[in-house]
Protein backbone atom coordinates (compact mmCIF):
# COMPACT_ATOMS: atom_id res chain seq x y z
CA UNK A 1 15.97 -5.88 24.34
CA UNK A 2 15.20 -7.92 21.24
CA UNK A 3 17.99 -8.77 18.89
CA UNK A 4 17.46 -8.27 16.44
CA UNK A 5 1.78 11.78 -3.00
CA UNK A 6 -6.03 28.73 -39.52
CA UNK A 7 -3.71 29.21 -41.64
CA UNK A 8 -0.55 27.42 -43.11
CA UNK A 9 -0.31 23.92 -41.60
CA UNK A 10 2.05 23.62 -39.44
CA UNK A 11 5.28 21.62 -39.37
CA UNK A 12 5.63 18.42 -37.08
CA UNK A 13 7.52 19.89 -34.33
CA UNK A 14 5.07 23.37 -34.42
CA UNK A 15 2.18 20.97 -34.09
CA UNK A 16 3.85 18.68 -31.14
CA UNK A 17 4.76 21.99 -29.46
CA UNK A 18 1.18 23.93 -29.96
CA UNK A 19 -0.35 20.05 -29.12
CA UNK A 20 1.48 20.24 -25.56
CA UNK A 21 1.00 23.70 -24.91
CA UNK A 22 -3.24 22.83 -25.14
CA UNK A 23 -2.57 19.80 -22.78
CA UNK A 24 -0.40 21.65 -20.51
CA UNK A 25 -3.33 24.64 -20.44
CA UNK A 26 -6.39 21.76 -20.26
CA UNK A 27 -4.47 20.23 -17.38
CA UNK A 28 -4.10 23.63 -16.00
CA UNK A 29 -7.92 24.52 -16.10
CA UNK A 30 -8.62 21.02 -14.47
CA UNK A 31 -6.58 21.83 -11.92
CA UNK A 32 -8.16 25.20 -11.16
CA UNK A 33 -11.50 23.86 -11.35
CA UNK A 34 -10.39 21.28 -8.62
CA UNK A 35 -8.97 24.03 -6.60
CA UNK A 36 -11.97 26.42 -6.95
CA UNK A 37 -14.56 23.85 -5.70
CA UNK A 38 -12.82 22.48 -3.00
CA UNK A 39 -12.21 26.60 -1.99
CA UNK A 40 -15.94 27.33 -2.28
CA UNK A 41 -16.24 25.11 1.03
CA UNK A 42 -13.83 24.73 3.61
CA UNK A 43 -15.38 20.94 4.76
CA UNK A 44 -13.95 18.61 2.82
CA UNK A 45 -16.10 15.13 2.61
CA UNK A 46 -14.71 11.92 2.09
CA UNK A 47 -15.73 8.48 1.07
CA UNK A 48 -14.67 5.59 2.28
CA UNK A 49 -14.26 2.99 -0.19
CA UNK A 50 -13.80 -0.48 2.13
CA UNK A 51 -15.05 -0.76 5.78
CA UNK A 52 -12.96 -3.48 6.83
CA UNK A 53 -10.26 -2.84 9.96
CA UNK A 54 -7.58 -0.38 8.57
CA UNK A 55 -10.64 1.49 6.55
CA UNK A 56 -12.31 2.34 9.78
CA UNK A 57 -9.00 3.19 11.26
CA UNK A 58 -8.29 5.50 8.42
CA UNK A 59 -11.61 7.51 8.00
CA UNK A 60 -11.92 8.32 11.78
CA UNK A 61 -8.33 9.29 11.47
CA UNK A 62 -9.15 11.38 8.48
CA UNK A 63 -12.24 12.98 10.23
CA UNK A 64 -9.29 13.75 13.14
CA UNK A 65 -7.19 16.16 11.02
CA UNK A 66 -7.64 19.92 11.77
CA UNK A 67 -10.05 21.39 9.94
CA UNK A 68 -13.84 20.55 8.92
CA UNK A 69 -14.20 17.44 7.66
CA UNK A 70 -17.31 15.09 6.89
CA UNK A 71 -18.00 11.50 5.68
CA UNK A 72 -20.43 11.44 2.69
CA UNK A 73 -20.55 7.83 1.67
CA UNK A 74 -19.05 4.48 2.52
CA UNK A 75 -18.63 1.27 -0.04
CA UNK A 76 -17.91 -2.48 0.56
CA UNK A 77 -18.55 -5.53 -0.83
CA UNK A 78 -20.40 -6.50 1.87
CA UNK A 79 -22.95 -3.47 2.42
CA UNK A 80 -24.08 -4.33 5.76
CA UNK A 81 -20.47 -3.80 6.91
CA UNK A 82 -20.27 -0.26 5.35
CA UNK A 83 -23.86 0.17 7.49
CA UNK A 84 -22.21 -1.15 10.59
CA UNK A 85 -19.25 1.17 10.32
CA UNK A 86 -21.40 4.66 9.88
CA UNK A 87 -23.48 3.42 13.06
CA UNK A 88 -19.91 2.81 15.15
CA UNK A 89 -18.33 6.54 13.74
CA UNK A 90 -21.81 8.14 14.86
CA UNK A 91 -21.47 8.24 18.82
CA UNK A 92 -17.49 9.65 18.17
CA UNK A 93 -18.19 12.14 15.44
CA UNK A 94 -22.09 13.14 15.55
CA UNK A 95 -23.12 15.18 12.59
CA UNK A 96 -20.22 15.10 11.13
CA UNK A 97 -20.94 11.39 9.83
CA UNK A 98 -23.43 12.90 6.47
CA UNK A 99 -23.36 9.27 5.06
CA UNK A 100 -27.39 8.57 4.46
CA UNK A 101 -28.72 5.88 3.29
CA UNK A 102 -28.84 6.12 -0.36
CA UNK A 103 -25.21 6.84 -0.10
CA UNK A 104 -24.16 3.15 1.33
CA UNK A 105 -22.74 1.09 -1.61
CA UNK A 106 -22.42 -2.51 -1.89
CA UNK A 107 -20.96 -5.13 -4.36
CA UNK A 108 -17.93 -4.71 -6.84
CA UNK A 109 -19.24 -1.57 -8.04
CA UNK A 110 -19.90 -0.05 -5.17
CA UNK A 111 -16.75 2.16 -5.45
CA UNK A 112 -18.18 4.02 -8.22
CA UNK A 113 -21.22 5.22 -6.21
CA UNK A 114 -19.41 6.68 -3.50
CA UNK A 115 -16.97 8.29 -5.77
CA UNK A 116 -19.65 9.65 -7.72
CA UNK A 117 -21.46 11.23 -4.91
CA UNK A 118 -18.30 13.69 -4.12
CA UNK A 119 -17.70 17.29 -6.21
CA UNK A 120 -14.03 17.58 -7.15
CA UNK A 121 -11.85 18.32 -5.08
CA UNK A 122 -12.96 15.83 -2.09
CA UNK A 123 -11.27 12.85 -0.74
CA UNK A 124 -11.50 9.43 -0.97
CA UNK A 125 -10.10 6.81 1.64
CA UNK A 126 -9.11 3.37 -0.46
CA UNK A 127 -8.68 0.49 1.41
CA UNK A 128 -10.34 -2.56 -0.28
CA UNK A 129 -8.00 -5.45 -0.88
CA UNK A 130 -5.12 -4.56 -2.80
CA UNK A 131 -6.09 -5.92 -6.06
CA UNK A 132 -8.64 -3.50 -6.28
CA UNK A 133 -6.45 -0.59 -5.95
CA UNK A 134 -5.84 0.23 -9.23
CA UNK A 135 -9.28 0.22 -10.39
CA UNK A 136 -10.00 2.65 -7.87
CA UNK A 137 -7.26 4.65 -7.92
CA UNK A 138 -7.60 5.35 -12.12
CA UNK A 139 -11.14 6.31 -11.06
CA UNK A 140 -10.17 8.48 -8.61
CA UNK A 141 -8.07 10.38 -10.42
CA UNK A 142 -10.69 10.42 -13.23
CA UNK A 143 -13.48 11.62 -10.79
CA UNK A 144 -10.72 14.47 -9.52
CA UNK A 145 -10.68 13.68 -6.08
CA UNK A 146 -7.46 13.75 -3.50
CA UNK A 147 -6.44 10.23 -3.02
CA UNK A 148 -5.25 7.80 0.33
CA UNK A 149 -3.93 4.89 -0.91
CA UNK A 150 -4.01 2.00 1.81
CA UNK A 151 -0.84 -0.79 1.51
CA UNK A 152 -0.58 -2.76 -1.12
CA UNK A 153 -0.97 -0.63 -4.33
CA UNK A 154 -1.23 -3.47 -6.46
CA UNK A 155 -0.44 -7.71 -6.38
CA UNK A 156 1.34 -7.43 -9.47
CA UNK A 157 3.30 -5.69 -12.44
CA UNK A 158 0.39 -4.76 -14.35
CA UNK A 159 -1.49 -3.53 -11.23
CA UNK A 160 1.83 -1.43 -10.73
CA UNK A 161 2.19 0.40 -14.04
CA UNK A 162 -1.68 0.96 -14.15
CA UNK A 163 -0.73 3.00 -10.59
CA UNK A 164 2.38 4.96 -11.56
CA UNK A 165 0.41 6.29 -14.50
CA UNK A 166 -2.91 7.18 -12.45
CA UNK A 167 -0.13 8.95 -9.82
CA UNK A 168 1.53 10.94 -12.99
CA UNK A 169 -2.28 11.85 -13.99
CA UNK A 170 -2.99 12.97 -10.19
CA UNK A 171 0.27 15.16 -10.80
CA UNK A 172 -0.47 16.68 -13.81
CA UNK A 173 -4.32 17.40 -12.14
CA UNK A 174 -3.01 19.09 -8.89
CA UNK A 175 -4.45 16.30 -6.98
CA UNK A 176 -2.55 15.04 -3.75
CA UNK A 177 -2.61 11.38 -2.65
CA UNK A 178 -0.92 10.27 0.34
CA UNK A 179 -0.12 6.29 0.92
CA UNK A 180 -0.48 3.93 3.73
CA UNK A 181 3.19 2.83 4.35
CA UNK A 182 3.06 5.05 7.32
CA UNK A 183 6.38 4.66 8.84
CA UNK A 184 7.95 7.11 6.75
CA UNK A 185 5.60 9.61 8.78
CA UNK A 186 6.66 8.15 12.18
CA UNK A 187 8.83 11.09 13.72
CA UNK A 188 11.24 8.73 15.70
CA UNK A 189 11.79 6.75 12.51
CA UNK A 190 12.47 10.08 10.27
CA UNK A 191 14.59 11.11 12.93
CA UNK A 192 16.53 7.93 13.58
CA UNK A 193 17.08 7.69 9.19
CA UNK A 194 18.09 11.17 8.97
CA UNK A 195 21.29 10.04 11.46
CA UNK A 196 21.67 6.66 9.25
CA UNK A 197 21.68 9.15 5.85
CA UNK A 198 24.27 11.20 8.00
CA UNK A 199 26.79 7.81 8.82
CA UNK A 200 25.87 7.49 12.17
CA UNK A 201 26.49 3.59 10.98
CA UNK A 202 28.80 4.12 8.54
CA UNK A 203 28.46 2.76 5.23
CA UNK A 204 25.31 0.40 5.20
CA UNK A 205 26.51 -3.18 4.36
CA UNK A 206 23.65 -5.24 5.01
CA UNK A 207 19.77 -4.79 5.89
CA UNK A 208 17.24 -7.52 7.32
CA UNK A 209 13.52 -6.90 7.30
CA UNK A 210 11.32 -9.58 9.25
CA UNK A 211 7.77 -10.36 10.27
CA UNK A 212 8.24 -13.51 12.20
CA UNK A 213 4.74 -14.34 13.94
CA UNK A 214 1.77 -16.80 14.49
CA UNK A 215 -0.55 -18.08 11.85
CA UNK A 216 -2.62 -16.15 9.82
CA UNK A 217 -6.22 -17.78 9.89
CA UNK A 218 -9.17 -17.76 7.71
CA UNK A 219 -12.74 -17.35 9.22
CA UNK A 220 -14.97 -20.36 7.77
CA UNK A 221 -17.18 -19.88 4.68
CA UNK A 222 -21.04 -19.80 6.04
CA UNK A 223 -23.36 -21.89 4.27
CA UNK A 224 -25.45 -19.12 2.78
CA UNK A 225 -21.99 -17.33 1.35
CA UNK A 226 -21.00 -16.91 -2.43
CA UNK A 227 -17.09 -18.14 -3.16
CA UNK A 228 -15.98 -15.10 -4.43
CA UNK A 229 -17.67 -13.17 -1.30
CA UNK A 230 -15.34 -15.85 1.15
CA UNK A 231 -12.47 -15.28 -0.82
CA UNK A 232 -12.62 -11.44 -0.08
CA UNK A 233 -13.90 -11.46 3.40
CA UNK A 234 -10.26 -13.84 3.75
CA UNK A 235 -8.10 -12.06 1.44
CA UNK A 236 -5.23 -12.38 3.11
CA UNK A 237 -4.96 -15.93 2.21
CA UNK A 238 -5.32 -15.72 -1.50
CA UNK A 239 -2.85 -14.72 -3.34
CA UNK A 240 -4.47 -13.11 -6.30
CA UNK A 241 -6.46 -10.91 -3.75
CA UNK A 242 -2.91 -9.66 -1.39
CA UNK A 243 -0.42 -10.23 -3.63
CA UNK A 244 0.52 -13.06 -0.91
CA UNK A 245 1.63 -12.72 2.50
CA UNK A 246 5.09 -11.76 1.69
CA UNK A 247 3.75 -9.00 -0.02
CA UNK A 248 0.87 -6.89 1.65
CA UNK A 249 2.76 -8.15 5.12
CA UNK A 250 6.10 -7.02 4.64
CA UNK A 251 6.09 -4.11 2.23
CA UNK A 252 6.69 -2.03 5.15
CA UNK A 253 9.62 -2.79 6.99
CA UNK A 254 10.68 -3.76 2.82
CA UNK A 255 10.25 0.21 2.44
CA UNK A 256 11.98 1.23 5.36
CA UNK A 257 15.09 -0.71 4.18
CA UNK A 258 14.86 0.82 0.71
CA UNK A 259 14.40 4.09 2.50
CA UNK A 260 17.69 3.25 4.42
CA UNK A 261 19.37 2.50 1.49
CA UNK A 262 17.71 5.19 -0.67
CA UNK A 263 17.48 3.19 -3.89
CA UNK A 264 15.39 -0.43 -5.01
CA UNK A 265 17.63 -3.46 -5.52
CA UNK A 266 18.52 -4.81 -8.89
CA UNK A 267 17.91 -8.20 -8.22
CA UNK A 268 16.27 -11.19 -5.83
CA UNK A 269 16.34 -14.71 -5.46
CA UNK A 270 14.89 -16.89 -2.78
CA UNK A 271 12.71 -19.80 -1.16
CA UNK A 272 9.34 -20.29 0.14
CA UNK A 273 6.77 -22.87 1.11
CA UNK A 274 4.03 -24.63 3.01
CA UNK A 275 5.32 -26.60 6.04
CA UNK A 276 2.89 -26.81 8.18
CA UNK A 277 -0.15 -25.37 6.78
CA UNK A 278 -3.36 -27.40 5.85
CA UNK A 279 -6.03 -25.02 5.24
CA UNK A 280 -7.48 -24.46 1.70
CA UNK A 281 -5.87 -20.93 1.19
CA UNK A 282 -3.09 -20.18 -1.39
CA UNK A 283 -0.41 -19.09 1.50
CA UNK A 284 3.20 -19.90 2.25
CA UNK A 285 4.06 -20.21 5.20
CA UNK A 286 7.48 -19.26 5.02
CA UNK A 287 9.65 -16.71 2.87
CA UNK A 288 13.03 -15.82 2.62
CA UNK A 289 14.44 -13.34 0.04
CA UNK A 290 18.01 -11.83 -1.01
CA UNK A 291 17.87 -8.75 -2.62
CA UNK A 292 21.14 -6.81 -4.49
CA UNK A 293 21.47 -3.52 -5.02
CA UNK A 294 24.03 -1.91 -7.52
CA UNK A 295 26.91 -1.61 -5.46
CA UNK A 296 27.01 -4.84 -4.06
CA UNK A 297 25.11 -4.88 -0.45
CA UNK A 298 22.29 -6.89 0.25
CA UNK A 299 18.82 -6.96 1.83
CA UNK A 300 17.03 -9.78 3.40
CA UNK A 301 13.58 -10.21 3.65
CA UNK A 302 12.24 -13.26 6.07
CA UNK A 303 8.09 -13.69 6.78
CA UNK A 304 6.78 -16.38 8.73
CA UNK A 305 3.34 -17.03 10.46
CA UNK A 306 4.16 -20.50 12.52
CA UNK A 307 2.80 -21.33 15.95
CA UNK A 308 5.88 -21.86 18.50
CA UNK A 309 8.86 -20.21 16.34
CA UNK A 310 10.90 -17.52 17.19
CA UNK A 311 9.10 -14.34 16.40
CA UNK A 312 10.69 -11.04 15.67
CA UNK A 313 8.83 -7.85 13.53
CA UNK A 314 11.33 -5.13 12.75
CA UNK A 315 14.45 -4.46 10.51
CA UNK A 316 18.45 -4.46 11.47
CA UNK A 317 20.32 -2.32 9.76
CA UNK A 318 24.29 -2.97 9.67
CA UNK A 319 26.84 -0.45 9.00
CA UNK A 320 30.29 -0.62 9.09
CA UNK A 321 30.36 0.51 12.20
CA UNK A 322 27.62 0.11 13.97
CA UNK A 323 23.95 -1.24 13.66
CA UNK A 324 20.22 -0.27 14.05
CA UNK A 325 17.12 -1.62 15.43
CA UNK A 326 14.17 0.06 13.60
CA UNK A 327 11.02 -0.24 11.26
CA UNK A 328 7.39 -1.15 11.65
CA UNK A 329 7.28 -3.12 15.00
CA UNK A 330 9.92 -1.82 16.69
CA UNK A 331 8.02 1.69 18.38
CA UNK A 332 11.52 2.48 19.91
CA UNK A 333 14.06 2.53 17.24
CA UNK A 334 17.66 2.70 18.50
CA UNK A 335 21.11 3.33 16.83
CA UNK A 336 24.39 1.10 18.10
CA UNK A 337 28.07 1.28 18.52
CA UNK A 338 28.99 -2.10 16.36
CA UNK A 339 27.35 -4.67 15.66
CA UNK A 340 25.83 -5.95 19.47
CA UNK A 341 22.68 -4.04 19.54
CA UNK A 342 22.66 -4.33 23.64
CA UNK A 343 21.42 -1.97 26.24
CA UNK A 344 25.86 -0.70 27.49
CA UNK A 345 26.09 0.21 23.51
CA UNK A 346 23.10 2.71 22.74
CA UNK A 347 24.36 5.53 20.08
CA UNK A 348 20.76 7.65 19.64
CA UNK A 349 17.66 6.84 21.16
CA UNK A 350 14.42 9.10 20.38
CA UNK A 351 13.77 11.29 23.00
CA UNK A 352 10.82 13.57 21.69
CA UNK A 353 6.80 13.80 21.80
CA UNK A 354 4.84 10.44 20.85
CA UNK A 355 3.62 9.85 16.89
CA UNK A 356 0.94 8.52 16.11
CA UNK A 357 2.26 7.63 12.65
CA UNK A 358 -1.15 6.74 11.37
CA UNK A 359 -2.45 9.87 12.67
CA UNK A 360 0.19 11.89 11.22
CA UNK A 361 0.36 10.59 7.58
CA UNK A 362 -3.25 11.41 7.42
CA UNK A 363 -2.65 14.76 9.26
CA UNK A 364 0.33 15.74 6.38
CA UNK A 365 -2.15 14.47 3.70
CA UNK A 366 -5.01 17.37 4.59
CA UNK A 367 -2.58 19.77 5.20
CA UNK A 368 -1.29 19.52 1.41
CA UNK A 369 -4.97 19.79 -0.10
CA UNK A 370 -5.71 22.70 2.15
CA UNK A 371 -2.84 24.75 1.47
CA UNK A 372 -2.90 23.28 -2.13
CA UNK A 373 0.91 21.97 -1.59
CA UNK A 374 2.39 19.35 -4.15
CA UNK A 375 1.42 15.70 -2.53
CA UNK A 376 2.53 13.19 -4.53
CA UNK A 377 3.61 9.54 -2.94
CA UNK A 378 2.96 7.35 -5.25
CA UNK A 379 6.30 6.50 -7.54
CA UNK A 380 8.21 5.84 -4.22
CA UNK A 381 5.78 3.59 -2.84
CA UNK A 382 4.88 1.65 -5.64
CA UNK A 383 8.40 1.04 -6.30
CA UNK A 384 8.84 -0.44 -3.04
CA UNK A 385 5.75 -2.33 -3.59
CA UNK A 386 7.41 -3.34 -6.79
CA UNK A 387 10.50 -4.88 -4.69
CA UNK A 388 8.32 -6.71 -2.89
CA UNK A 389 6.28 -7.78 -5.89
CA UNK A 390 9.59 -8.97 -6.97
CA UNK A 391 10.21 -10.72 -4.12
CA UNK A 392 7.31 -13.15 -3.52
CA UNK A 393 8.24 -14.01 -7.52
CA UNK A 394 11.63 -15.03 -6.92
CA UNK A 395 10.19 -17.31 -3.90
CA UNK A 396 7.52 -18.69 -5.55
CA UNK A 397 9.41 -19.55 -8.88
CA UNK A 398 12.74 -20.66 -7.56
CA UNK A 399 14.03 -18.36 -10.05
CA UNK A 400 16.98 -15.11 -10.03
CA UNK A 401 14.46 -11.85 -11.11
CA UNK A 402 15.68 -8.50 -12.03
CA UNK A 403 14.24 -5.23 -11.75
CA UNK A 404 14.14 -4.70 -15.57
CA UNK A 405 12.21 -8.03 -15.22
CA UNK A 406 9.48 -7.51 -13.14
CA UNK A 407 8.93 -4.47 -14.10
CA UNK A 408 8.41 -5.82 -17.62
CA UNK A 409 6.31 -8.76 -16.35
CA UNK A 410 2.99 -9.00 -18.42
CA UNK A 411 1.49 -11.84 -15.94
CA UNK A 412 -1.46 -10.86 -13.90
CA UNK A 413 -2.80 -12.53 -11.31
CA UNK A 414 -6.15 -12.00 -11.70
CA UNK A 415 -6.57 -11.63 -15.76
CA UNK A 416 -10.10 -9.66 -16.18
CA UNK A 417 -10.78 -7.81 -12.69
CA UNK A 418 -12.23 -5.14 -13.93
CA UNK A 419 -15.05 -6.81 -15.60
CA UNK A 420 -15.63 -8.98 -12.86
CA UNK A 421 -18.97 -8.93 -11.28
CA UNK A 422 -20.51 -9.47 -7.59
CA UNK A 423 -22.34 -12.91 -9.31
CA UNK A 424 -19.26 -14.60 -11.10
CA UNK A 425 -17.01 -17.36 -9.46
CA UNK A 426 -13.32 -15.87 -8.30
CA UNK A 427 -10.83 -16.38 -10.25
CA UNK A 428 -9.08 -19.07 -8.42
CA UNK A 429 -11.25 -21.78 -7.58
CA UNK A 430 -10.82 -24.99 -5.77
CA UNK A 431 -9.68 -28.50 -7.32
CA UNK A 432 -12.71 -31.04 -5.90
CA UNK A 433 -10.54 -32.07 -3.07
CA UNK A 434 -11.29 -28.37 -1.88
CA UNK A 435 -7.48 -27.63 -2.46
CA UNK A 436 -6.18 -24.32 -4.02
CA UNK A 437 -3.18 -23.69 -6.50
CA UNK A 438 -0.20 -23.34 -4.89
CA UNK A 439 2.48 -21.54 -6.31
CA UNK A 440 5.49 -23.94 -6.67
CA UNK A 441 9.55 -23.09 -7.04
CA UNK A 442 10.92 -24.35 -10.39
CA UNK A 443 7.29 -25.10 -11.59
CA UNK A 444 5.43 -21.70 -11.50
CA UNK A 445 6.04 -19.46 -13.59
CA UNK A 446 5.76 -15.72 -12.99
CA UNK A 447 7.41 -13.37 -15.89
């Protein structure tokens, strides 16, 4: 066991109250619209907007859920992998994959294609690199179609507040959107929390998240390929594209131990660096956070990706009296008597059917826009995307950053997106020595 969703004018106030009532009744009619075309069929179609790994994985589990379902159109910056992916569902789902092709979309504006080829009241499936995300998610919500949001939301404050509003305009629309941190669907999870909200551990002192493992590599740029088209076929090792590694890796066990605690921390500090890395990428190698939450406790946060280190993916909760093993990479979470989490000392261990808890957050997600339930995930999950945001700041500056403060932060890291186009250069570009900026502590500056 290791260790470790006419007439007189009126006054101010009349006109503030009549001006929300026509809002509130415009919002209403939107909503009904979306319901009544999504009723007039009971197939919902989808489009998939991103082909890459944890797209695939996500439409064929969409086109799992109960119910008819149908993929209409696929998007990617690289087109030929969006053609790829149709041909792999086809032999699984048959006629259910609808996606011809005039309905295959390539480049940066792909997205807008696919989205534009659904009715109201349809799905989309976003899982492009994060810094996309809010683009597509504001269109989304414009376009009126039920939303899954892949991990990360954003890379960034700005990216953040752009998705808490499109979630609050999803809300007021009737439209559900589900998110990818999917451990908050895994049953033995929900079940080992509930008896961690109840005190099986007492009163939570301390919480460590980790995702200790081997390097993270980058596949070689061909001759015949743009920059900007490497940089997004690798975006896990540019910052501006992931929100770093620290980010889009560990928001998840980050979530489960704000789930634990059920509040964000007020504050972070912490360290970071290249050690042994060489390749021209922007990542760290190593992070280590301390978060504070209001009363006092702290969470730690520690990612590495080293060859021949000690690896360990999971969180350890610590009560005062007793401990957990749990989170993303731990598939059997387990609650202890003190603070040895050893085999003689097991308090609960999960004892019901398997969870697929990719399967099942996509399963809950269709359920809500078929029964027309309130789905709404977005302000939890952005907020712990936020603490992780947070996090990779106070690493890469050196510096102490509140909540109020990156929340507040006006700094993007990639200024422009939305006008960028499939010809331009990224932009972060190489010094002539083929080297990328690195961020570095007491130099970079990130509020």
């Amino acid at each position: 066991m290791s260790t470790y969703g006419a007439g007189p004018l009126p006054s101010r106030r009349e006109f503030l109250r009549q001006s929300a009532g026509l809002l509130s009744a415009a919002a209403l009619v939107r909503a009904v619209e979306i319901k009544s075309r999504a009723a007039e069929s009971n197939t919902l179609r989808i489009a998939l907007i991103g082909c890459g790994g944890r797209g695939s994985g996500a439409v064929a589990q969409a086109l799992s859920t109960a119910g008819p379902t149908e993929l209409w159109a696929v998007a990617d910056f690289f087109p030929e992998r969006a053609r790829a992916l149709v041909e792999q569902l086809r032999p699984r789902f048959g006629d259910r994959i609808r996606v011809t092709p005039e309905r295959v979309f390539g480049g940066l504006r792909g997205y807008r294609g696919a989205m534009d080829s659904l009715e109201p009241g349809n799905v989309v499936i976003l899982a492009t690199p994060p810094a996309f995300r809010p683009i597509h998610f504001e269109y989304a919500v414009q376009r009126g179609l039920h939303v899954f949001l892949e991990k990360s939301f954003a890379v960034d404050a700005p990216g953040i507040r752009r998705v808490l509003r499109a979630g609050e305009e999803a809300a007021r629309k009737g439209l559900k959107v589900a998110t990818g941190l999917m451990s908050r669907h895994y049953l033995p999870l929900e079940e080992a929390m509930a008896r961690v909200h109840e005190g099986a551990l007492g009163e939570l002192v301390t919480l460590y998240a980790y995702r200790m493992h081997g390097p993270v590599g980058l596949g070689p740029r061909p001759a015949n390929m743009s920059e900007l088209a490497w940089q997004i076929a690798n975006y896990s090792g540019f910052t501006w594209l992931n929100g770093s590694f620290f980010v889009d890796w560990l928001i998840h066990n980050i979530d489960v131990c704000c789930w634990a605690k059920r509040s964000w921390p007020v504050s972070v500090q912490g360290m970071g660096g290249r050690q042994v890395r060489r390749e021209p990428d922007q990542l760290y190698d190593h992070y280590m956070a301390e978060y504070t939450f209001a009363d006092g406790t702290r969470m730690v946060v520690q990612g590495r990706h080293m060859s021949r280190c000690w690896d360990f993916f999971g969180v350890v909760l610590h009560g005062t009296s007793g401990c957990a093993v749990l989170g993303e990479g731990q598939p059997n979470p387990m609650l202890f008597r003190g603070h040895q989490p050893t085999a003689d000392r097991v308090l609960w261990r999960y004892r019901g059917e398997p969870c697929d808890p990719y399967q099942r957050e996509m399963d809950l997600f269709f359920e809500a826009i078929r029964q027309d339930r309130p789905y709404n995930e977005v302000e939890r999950s952005a907020k712990s995307n936020l603490t992780a945001i947070m996090g990779r700041m106070a690493c890469e500056s050196g510096q102490r950053i509140t909540w109020e403060e990156a929340m507040a932060s006006t700094r993007e890291l990639a200024p422009g997106l939305d006008q960028l186009r499939d010809e331009d250069d990224p932009p972060v570009k190489a010094d002539p020595q083929g080297r990328y900026p690195i961020a570095m502590p007491g130099s970079t500056e990130v509020l």
